[in-house]
N, C-alpha and C. Protein backbone atom coordinates (compact mmCIF):
# COMPACT_ATOMS: atom_id res chain seq x y z
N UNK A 1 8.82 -0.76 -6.93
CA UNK A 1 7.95 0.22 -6.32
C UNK A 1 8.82 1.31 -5.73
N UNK A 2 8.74 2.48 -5.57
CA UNK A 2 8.92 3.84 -5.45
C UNK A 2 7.70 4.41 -4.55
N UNK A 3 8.55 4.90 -3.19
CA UNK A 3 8.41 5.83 -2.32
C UNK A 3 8.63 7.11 -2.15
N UNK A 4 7.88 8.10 -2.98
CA UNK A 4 8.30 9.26 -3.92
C UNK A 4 7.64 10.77 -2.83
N UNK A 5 8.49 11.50 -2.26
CA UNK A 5 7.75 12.71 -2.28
C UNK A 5 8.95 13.88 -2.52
N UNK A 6 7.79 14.49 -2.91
CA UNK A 6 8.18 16.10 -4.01
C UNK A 6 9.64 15.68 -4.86
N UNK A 7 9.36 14.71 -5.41
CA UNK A 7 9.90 14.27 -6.77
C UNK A 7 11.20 13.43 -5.98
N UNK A 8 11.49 13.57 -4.69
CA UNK A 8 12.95 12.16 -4.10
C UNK A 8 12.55 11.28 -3.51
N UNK A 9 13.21 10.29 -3.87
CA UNK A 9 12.77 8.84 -3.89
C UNK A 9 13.50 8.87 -2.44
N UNK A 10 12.37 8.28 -1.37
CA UNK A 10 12.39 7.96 0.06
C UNK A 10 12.94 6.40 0.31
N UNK A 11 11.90 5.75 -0.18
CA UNK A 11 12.17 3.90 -0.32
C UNK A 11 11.90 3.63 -1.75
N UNK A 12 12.40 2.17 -1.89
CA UNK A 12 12.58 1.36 -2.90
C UNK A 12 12.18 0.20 -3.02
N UNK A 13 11.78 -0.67 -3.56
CA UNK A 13 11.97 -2.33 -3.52
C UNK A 13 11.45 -3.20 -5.07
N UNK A 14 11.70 -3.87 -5.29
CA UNK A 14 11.51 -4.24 -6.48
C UNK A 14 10.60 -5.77 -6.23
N UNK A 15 9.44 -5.93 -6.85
CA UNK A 15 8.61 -7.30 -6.85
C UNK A 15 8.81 -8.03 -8.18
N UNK A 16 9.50 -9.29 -7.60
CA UNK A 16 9.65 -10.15 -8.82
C UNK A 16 8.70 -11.04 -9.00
N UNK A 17 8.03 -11.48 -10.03
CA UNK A 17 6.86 -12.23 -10.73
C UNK A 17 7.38 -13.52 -11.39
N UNK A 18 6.81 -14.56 -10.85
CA UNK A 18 7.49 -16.31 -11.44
C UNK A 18 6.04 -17.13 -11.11
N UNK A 19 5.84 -17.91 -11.93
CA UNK A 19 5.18 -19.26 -12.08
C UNK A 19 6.16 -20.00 -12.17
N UNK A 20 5.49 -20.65 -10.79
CA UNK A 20 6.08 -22.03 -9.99
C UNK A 20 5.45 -23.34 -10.21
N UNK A 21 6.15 -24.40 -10.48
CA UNK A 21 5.21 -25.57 -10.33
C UNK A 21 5.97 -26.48 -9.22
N UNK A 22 4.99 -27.02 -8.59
CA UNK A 22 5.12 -27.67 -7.51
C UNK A 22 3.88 -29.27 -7.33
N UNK A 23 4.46 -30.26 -6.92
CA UNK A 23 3.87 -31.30 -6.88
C UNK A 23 2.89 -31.34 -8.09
N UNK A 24 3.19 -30.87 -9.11
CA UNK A 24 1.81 -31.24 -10.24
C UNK A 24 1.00 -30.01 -10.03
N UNK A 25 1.09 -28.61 -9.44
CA UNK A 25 0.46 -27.46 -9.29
C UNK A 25 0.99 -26.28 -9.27
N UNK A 26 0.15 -26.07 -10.28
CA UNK A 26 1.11 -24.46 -11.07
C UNK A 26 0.35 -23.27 -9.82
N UNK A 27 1.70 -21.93 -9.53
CA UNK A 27 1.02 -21.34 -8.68
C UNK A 27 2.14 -19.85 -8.98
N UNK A 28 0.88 -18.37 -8.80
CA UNK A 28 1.52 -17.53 -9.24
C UNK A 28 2.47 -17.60 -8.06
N UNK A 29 3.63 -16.46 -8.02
CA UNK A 29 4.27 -16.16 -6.81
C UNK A 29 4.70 -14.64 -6.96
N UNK A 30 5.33 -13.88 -6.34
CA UNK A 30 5.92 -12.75 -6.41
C UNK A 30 7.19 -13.10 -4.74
N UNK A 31 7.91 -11.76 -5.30
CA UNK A 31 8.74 -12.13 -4.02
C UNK A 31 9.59 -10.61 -4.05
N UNK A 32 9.95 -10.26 -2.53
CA UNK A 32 10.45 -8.84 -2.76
C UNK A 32 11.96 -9.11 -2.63
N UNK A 33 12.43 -7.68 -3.30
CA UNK A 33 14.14 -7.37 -3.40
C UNK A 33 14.04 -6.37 -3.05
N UNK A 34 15.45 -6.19 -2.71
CA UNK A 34 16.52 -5.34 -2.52
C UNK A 34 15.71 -4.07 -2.38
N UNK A 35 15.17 -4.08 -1.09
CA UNK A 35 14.53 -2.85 -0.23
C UNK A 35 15.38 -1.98 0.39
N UNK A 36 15.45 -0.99 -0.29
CA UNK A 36 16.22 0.55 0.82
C UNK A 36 15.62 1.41 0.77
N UNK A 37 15.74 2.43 2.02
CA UNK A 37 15.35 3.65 1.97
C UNK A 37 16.56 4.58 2.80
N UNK A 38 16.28 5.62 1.80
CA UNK A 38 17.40 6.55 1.81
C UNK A 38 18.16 6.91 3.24
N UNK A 39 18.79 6.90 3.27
CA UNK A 39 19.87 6.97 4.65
C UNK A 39 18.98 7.96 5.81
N UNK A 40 19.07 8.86 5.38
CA UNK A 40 18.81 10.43 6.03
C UNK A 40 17.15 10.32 6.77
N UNK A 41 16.56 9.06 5.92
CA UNK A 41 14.75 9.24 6.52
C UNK A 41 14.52 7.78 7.08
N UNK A 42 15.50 7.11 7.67
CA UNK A 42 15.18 5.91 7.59
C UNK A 42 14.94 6.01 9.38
N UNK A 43 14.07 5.13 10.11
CA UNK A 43 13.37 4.92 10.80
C UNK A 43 12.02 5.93 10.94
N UNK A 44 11.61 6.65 10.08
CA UNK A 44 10.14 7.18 9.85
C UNK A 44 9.57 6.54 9.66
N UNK A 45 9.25 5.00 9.03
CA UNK A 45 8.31 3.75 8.46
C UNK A 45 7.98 4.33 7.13
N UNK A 46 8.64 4.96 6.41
CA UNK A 46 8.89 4.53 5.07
C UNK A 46 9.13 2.98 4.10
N UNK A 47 9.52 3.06 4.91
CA UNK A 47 10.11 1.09 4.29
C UNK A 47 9.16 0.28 4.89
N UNK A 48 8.58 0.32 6.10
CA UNK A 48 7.37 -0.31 6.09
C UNK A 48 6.10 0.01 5.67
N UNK A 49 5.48 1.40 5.13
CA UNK A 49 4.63 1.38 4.28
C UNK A 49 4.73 0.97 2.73
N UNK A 50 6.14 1.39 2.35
CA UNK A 50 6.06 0.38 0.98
C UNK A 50 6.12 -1.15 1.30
N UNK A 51 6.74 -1.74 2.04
CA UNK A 51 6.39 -2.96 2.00
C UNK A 51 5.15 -3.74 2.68
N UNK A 52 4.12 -2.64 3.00
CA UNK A 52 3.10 -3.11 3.51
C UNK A 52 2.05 -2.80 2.28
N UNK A 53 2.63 -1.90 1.34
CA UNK A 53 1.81 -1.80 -0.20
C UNK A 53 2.26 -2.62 -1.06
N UNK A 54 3.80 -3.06 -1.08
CA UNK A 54 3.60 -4.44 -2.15
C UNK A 54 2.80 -5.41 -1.90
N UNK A 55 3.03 -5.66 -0.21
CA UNK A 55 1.74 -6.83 0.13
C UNK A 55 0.58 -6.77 -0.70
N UNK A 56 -0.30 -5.23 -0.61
CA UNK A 56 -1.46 -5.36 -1.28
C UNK A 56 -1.23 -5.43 -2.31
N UNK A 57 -0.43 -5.41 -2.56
CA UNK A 57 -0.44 -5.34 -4.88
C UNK A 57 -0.19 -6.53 -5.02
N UNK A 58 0.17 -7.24 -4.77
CA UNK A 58 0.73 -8.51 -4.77
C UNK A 58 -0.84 -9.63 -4.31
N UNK A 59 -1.62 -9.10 -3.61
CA UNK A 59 -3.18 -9.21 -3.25
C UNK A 59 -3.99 -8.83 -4.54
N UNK A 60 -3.47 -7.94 -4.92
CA UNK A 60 -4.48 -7.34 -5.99
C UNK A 60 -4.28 -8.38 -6.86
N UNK A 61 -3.12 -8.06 -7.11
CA UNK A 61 -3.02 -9.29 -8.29
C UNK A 61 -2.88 -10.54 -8.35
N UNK A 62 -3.77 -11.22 -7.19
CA UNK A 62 -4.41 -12.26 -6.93
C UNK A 62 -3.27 -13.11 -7.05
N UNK A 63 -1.86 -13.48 -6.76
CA UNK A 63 -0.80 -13.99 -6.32
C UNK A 63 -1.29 -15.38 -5.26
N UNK A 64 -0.76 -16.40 -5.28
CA UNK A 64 -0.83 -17.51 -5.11
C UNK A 64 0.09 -17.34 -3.46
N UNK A 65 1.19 -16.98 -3.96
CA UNK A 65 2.11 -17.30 -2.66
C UNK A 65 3.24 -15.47 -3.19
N UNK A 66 3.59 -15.06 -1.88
CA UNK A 66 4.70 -13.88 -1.30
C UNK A 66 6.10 -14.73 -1.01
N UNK A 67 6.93 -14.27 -1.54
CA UNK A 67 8.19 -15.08 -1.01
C UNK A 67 8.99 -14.15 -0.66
N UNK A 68 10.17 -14.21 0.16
CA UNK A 68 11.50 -13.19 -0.29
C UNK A 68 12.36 -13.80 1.17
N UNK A 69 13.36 -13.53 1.42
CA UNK A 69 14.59 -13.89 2.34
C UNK A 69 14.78 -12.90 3.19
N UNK A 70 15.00 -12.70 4.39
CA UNK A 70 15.57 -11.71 5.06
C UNK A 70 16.01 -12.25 6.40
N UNK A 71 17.00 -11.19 6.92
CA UNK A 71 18.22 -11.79 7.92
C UNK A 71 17.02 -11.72 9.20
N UNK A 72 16.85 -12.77 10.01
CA UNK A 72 15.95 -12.99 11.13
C UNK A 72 16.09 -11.79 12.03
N UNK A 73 17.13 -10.70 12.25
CA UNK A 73 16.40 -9.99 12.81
C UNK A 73 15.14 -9.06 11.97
N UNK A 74 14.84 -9.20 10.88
CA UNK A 74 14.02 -8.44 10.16
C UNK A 74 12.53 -9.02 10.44
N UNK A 75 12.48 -10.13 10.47
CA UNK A 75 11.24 -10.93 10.70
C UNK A 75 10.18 -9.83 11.71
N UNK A 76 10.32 -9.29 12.24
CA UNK A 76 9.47 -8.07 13.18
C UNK A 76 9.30 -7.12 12.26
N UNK A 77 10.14 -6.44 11.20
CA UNK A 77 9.63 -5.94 10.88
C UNK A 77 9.05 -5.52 9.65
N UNK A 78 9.04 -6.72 9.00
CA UNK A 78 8.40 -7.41 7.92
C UNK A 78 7.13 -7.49 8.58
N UNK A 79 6.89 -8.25 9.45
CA UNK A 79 5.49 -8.51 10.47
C UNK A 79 4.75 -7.71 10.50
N UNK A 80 5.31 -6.77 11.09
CA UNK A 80 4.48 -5.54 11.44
C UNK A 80 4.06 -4.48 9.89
N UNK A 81 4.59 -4.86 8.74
CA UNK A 81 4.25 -4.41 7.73
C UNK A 81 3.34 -5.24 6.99
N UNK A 82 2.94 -6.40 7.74
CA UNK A 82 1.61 -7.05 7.63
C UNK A 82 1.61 -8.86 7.05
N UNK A 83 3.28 -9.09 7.00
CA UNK A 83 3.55 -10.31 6.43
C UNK A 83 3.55 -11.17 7.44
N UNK A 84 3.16 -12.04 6.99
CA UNK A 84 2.79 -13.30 8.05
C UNK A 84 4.15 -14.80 7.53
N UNK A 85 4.91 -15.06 8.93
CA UNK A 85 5.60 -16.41 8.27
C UNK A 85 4.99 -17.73 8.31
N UNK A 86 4.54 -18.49 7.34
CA UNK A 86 3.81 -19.76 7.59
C UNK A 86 4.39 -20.29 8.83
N UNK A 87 3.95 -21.33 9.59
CA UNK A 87 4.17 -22.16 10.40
C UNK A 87 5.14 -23.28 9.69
N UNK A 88 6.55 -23.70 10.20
CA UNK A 88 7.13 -24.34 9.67
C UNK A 88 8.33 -23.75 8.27
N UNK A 89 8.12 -22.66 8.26
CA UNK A 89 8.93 -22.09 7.15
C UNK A 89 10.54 -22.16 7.94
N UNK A 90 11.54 -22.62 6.70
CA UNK A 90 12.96 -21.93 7.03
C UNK A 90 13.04 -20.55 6.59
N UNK A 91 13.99 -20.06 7.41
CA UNK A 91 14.64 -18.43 7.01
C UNK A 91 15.82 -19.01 6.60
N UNK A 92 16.05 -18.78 5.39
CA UNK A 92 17.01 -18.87 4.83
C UNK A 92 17.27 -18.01 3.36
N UNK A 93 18.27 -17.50 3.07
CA UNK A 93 18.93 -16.71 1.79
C UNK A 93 19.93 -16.30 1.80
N UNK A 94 20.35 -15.26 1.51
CA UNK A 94 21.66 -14.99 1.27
C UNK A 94 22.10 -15.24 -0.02
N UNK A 95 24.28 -15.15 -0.27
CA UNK A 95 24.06 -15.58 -1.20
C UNK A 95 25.46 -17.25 -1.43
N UNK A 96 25.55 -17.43 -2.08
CA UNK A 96 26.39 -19.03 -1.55
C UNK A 96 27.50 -19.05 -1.02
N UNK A 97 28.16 -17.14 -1.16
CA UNK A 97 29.92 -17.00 0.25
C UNK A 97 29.24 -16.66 1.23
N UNK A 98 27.83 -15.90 1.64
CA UNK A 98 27.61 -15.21 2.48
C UNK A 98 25.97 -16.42 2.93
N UNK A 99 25.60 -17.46 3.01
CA UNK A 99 24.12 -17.51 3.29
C UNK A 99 24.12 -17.27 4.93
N UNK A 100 22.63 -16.82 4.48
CA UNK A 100 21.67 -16.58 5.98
C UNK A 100 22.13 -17.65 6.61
N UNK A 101 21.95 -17.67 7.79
CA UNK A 101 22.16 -19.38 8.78
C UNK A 101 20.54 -19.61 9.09
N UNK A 102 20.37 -21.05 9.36
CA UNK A 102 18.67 -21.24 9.23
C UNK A 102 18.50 -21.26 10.64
């Protein structure tokens, strides 16, 4: 997804699409990446209106489960772009020199 005005790209993020099976139950998922927005505009809430529009697309397209990783101070503001963390979830990602700590 693309955060576009008068043709320069503001924010970014990419939604990845997987069928999961779990305990004997198949379930769509999506999950977001590698979100930036451009240096120069960043704390305007650019990056939180696109990621408060993948939410809905990801709604639209009737998605089972939202996934994606981010470093716990982000958790606020993921939130406030309308994502909710289950009760009981780890924060965890990264990548296997660098992981998140849970």
């Amino acid at each position: 997804m693309l955060l576009v005005d008068g043709g320069r790209v503001l924010a970014a993020l990419d939604i990845l699409f997987k069928e999961i099976e779990h305990a004997g139950q198949r379930d769509a998922a999506g999950g977001l990446s590698t979100m930036v927005t451009r240096r120069e505009v960043r704390g305007l809430g650019h990056g939180r209106r696109l990621a408060a529009a993948a939410k809905e697309l990801m709604i639209a397209r009737n998605l089972d489960l939202g996934l994606f990783t981010c470093d716990r101070p982000l958790q606020a503001f993921y939130e406030s772009a309308g994502w909710h963390l289950l009760p009981g979830t780890a924060l965890i990602g990264g990548t296997p020199r660098a992981p998140f700590p849970q």
